[in-house]
C-alpha atoms as a PDB file:
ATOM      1  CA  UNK A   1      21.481   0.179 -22.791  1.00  0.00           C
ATOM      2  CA  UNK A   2      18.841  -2.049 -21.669  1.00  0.00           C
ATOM      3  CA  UNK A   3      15.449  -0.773 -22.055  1.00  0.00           C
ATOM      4  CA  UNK A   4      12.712  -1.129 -19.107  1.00  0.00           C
ATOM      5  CA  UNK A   5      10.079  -3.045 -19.747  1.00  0.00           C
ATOM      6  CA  UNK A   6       6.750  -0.861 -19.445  1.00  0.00           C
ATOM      7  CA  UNK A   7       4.629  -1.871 -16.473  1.00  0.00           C
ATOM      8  CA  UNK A   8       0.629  -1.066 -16.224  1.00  0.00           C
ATOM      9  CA  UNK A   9       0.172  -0.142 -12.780  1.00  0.00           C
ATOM     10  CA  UNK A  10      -3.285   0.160 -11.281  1.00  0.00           C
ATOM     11  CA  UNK A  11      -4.385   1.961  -8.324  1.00  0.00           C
ATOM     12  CA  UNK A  12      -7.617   1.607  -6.502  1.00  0.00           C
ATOM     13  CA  UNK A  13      -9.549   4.730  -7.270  1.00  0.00           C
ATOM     14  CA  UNK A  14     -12.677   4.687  -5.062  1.00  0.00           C
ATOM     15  CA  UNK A  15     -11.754   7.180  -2.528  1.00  0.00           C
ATOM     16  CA  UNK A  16      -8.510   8.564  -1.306  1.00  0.00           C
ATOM     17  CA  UNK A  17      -5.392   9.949  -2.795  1.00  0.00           C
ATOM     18  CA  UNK A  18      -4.903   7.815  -5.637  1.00  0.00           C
ATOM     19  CA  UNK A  19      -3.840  10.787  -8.305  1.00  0.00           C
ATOM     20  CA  UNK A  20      -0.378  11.224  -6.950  1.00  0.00           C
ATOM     21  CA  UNK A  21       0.291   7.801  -7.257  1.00  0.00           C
ATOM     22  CA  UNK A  22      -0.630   7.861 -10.939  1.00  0.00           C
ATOM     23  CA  UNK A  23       1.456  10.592 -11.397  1.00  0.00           C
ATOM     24  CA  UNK A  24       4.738   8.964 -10.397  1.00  0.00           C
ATOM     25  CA  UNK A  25       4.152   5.688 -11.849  1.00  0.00           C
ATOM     26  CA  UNK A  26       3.508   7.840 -14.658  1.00  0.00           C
ATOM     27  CA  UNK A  27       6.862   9.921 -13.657  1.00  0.00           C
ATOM     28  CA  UNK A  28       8.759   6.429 -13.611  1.00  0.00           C
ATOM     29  CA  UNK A  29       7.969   5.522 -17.307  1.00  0.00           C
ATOM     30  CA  UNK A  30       5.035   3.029 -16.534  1.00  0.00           C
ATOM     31  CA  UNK A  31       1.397   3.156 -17.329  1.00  0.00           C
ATOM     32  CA  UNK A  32      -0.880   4.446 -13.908  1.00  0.00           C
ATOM     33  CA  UNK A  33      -4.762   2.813 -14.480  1.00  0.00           C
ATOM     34  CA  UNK A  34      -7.642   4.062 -12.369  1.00  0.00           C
ATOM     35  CA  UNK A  35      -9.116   1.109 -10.755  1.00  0.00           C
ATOM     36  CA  UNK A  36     -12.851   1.798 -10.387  1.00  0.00           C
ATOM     37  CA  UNK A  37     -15.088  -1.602 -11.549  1.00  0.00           C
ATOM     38  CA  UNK A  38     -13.966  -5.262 -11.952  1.00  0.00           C
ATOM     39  CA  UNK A  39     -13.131  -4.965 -15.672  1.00  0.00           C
ATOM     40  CA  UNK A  40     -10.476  -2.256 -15.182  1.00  0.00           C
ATOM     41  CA  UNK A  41      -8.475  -4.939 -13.096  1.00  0.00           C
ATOM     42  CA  UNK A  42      -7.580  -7.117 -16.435  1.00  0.00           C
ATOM     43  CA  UNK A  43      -4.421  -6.618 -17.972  1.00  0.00           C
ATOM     44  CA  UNK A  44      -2.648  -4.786 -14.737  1.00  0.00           C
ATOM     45  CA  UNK A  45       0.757  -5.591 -13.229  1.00  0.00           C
ATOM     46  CA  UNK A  46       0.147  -4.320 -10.146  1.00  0.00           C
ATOM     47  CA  UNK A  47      -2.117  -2.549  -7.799  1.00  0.00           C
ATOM     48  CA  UNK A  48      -1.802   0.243  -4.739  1.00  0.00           C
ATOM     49  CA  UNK A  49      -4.283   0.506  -2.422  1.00  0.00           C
ATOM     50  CA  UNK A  50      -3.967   3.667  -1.142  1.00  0.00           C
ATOM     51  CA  UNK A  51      -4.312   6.335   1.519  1.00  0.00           C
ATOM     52  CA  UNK A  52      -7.787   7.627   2.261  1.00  0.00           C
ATOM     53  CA  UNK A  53     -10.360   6.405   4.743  1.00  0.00           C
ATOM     54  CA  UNK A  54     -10.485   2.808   4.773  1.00  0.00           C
ATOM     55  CA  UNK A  55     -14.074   2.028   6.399  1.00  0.00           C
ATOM     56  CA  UNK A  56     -15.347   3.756   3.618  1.00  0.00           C
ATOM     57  CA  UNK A  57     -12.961   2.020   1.133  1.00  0.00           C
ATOM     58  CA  UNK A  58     -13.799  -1.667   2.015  1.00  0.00           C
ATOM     59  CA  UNK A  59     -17.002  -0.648   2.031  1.00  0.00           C
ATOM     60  CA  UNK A  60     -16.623   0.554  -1.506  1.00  0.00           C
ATOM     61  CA  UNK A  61     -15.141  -2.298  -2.709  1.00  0.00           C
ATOM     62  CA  UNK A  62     -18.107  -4.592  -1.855  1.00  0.00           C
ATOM     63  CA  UNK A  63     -20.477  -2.276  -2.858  1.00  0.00           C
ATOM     64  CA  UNK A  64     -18.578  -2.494  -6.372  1.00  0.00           C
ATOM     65  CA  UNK A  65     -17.702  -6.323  -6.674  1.00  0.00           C
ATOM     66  CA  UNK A  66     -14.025  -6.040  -6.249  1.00  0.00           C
ATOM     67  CA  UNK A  67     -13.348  -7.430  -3.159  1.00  0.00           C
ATOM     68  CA  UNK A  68     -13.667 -11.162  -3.890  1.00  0.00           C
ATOM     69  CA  UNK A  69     -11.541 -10.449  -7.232  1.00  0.00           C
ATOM     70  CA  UNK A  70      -9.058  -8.649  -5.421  1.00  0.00           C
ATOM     71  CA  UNK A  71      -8.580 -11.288  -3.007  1.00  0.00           C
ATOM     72  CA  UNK A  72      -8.284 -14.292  -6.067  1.00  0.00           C
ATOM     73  CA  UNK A  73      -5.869 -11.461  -7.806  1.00  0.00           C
ATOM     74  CA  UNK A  74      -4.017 -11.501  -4.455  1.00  0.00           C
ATOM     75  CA  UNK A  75      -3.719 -15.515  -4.098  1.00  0.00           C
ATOM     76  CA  UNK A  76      -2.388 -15.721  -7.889  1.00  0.00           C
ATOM     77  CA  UNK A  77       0.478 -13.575  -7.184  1.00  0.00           C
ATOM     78  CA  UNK A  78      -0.294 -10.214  -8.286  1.00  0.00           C
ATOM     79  CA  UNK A  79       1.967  -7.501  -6.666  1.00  0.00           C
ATOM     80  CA  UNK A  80      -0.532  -5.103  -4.137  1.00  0.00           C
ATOM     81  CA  UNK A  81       0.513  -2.469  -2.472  1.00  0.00           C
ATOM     82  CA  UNK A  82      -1.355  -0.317   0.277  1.00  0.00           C
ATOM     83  CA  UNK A  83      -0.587   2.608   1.739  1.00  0.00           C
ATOM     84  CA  UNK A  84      -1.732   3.770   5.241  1.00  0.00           C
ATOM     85  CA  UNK A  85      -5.471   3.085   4.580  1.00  0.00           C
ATOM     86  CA  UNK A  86      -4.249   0.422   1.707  1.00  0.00           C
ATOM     87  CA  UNK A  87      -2.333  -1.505   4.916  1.00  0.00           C
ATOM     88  CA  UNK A  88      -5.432  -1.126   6.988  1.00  0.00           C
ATOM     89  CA  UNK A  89      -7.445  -2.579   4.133  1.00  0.00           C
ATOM     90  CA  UNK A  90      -4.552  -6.033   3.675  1.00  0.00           C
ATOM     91  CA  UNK A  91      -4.278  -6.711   7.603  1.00  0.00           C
ATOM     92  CA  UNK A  92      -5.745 -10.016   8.629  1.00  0.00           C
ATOM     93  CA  UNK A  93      -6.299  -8.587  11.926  1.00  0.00           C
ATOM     94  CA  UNK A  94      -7.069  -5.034  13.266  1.00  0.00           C
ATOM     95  CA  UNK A  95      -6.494  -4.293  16.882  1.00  0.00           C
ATOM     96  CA  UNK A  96      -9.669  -3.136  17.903  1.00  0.00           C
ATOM     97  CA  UNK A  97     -11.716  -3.575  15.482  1.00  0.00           C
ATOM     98  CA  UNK A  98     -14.010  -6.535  14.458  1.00  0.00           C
ATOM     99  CA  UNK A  99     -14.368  -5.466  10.553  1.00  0.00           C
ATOM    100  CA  UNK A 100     -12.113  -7.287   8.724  1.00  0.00           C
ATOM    101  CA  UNK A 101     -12.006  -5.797   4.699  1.00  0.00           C
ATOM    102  CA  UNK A 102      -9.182  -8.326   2.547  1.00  0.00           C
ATOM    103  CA  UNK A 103      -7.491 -10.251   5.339  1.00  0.00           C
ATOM    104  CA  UNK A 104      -4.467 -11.150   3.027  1.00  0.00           C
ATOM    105  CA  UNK A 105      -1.397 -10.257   4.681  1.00  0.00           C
ATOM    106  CA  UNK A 106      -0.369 -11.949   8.279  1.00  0.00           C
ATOM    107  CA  UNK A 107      -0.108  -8.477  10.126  1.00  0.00           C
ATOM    108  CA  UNK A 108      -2.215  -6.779  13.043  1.00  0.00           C
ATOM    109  CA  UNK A 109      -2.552  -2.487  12.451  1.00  0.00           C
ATOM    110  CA  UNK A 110      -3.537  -0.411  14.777  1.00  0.00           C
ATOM    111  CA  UNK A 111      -5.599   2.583  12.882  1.00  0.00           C
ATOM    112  CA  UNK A 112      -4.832   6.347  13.938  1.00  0.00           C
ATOM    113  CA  UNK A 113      -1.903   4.650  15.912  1.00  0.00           C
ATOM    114  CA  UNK A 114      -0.150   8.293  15.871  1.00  0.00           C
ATOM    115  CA  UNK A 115      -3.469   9.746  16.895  1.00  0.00           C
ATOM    116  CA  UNK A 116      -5.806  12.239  14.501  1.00  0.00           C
ATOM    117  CA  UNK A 117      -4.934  14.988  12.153  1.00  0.00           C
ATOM    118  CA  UNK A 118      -2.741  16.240  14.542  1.00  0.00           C
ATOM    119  CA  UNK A 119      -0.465  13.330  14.913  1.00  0.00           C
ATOM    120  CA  UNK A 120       0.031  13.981  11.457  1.00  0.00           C
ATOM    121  CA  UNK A 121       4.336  13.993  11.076  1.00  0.00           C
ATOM    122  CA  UNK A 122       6.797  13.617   8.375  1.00  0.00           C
ATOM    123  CA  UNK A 123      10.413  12.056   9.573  1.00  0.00           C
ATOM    124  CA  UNK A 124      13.203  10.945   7.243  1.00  0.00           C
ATOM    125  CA  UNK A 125      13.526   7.165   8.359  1.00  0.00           C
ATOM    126  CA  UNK A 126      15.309   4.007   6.722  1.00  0.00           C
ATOM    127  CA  UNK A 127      13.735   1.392   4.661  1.00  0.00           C
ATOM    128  CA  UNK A 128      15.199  -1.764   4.549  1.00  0.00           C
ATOM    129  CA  UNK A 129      16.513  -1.989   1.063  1.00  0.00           C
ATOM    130  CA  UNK A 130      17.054   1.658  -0.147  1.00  0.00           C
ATOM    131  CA  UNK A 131      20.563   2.814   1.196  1.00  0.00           C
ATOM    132  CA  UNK A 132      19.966   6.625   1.886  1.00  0.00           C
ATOM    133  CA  UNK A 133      17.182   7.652   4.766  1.00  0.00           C
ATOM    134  CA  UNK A 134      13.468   8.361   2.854  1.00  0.00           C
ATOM    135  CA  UNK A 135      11.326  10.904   4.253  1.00  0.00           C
ATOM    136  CA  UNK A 136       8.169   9.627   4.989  1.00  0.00           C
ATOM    137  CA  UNK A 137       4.989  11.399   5.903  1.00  0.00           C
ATOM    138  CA  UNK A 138       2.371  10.340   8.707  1.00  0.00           C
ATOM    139  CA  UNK A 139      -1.318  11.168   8.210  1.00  0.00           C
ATOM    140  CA  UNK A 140      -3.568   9.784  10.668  1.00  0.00           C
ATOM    141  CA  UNK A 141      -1.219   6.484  10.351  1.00  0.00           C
ATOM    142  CA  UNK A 142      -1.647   3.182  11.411  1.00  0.00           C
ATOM    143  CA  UNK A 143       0.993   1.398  12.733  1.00  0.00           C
ATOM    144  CA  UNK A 144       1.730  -2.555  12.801  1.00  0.00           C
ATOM    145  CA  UNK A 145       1.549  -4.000  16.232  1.00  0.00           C
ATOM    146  CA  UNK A 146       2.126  -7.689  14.983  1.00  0.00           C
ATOM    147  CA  UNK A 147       4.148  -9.625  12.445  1.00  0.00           C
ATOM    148  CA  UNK A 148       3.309 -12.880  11.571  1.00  0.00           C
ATOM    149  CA  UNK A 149       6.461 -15.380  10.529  1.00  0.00           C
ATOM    150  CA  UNK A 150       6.345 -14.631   6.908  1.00  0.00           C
ATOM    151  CA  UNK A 151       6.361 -10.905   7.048  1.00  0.00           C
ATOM    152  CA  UNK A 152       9.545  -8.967   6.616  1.00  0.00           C
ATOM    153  CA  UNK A 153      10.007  -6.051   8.801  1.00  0.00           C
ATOM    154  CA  UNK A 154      11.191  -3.098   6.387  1.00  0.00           C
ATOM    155  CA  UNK A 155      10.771  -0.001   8.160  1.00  0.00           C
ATOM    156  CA  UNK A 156      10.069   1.042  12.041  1.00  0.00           C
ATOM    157  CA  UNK A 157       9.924   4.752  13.477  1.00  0.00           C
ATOM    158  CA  UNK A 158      10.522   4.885  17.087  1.00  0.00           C
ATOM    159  CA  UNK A 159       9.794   1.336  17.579  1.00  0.00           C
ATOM    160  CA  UNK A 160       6.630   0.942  15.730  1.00  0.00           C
ATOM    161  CA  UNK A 161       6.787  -0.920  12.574  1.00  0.00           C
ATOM    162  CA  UNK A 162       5.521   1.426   9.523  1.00  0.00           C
ATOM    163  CA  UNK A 163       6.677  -1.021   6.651  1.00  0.00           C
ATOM    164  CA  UNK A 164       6.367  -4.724   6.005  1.00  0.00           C
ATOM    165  CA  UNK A 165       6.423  -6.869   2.987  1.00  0.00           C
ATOM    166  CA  UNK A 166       4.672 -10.633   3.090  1.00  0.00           C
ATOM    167  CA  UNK A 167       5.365 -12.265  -0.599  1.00  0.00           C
ATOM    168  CA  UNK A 168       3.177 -10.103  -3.151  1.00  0.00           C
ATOM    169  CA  UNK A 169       2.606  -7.717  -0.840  1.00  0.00           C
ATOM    170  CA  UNK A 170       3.722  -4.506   0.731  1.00  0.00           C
ATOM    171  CA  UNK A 171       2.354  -2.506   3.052  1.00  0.00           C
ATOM    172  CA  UNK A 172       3.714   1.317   4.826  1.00  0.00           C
ATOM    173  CA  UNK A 173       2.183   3.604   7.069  1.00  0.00           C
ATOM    174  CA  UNK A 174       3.420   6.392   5.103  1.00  0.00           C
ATOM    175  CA  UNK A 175       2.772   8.204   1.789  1.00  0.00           C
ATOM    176  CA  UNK A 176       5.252   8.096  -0.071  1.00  0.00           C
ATOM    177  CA  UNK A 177       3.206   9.595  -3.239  1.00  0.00           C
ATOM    178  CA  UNK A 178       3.590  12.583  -0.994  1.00  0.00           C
ATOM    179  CA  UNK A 179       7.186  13.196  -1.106  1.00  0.00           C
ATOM    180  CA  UNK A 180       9.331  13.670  -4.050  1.00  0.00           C
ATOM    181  CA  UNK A 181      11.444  10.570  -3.423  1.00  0.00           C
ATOM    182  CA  UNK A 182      10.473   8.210  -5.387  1.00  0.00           C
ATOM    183  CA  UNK A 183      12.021   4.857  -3.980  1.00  0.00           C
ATOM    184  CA  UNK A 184       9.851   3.043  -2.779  1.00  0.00           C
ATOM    185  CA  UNK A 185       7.274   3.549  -5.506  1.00  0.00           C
ATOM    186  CA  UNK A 186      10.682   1.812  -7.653  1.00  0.00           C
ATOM    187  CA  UNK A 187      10.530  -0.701  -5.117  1.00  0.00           C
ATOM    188  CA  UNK A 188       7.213  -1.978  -5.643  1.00  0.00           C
ATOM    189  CA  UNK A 189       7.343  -1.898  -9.472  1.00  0.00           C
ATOM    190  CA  UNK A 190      10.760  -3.874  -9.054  1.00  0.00           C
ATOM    191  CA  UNK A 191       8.740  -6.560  -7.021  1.00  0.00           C
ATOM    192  CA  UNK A 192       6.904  -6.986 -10.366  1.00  0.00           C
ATOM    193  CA  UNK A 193       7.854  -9.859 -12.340  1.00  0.00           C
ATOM    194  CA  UNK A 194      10.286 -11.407  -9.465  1.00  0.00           C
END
């Protein structure tokens, strides 16, 4: 039997609900690393951005130095993943909205694109990839309005596209690290190393 090759796995810990997310890499047999200050970024696989509020994010990540790093980190290769806030904080372009935070991947969000806490949803959808449907929960979500050519188009509810992968990275609406399914937390750790 082949054994899996351990994977550190950090995840931005500024703000935002990066403990779950530790908790099922940690779930998966991989090492979860709070990402708080430059150093902690040596020595890591890969990195989720994820859910919270992301005008206060990017403007924690300047405030701490990580920004520039995170964008050099991005350009080598390294896997990145954000989620909901995370996607906000990748887009290149946000409808709406002049502040641009690591314009990375070729997308344009639109934030609270389901509305406020109350167009908060879960939905069991299909993610291009994983055979079975995933159920896949909605806080305050963004949504992508525009895909540039690179992007792959993984996952759209009701015509709005909630996951997209460009390269290195991978963005969804949802939060996964809210369900117990753990697929597409896999899938990110399997884009590791590829």
């Amino acid at each position: 039997m082949e054994r899996i090759k351990v994977k550190s796995i950090g995840v931005l810990a500024l703000q935002g609900a990066f403990r779950e997310h530790i908790d099922i890499i940690k779930l998966l047999g991989h090492k979860g690393r709070e990402i708080r200050k430059v150093e902690d970024l040596s020595s890591i696989d890969g990195l989720i951005l994820p859910g919270g509020e992301s005008t206060a994010m990017g403007k924690l990540l300047i405030d701490f130095n990580l920004k520039e790093i995170l964008m050099e980190k991005s350009r080598e290769g390294l896997p990145i993943w954000g989620t909901c806030a995370g996607m906000i904080l990748l887009a290149k372009e946000i409808a709406d909205d002049k502040v641009i935070h690591l314009p990375l991947m070729d997308i344009t969000v639109r934030r609270n694109g389901y509305g406020r806490q109350l167009g908060s949803f879960k939905i069991d959808g299909i993610f291009k990839g994983i055979e079975n449907k995933i159920p896949m929960v909605f806080i305050r979500a963004p949504y992508i309005e525009r895909v540039g050519k690179g992007v792959e188009v993984l996952g759209e509810i009701e015509g709005k596209i909630v996951a997209a992968r460009e390269g290195n990275l991978l963005v969804t609406s949802f939060h996964p690290e809210l369900t117990d399914d753990l697929n597409i937390h896999r899938y990110f750790i399997n884009m590791i190393d590829r």
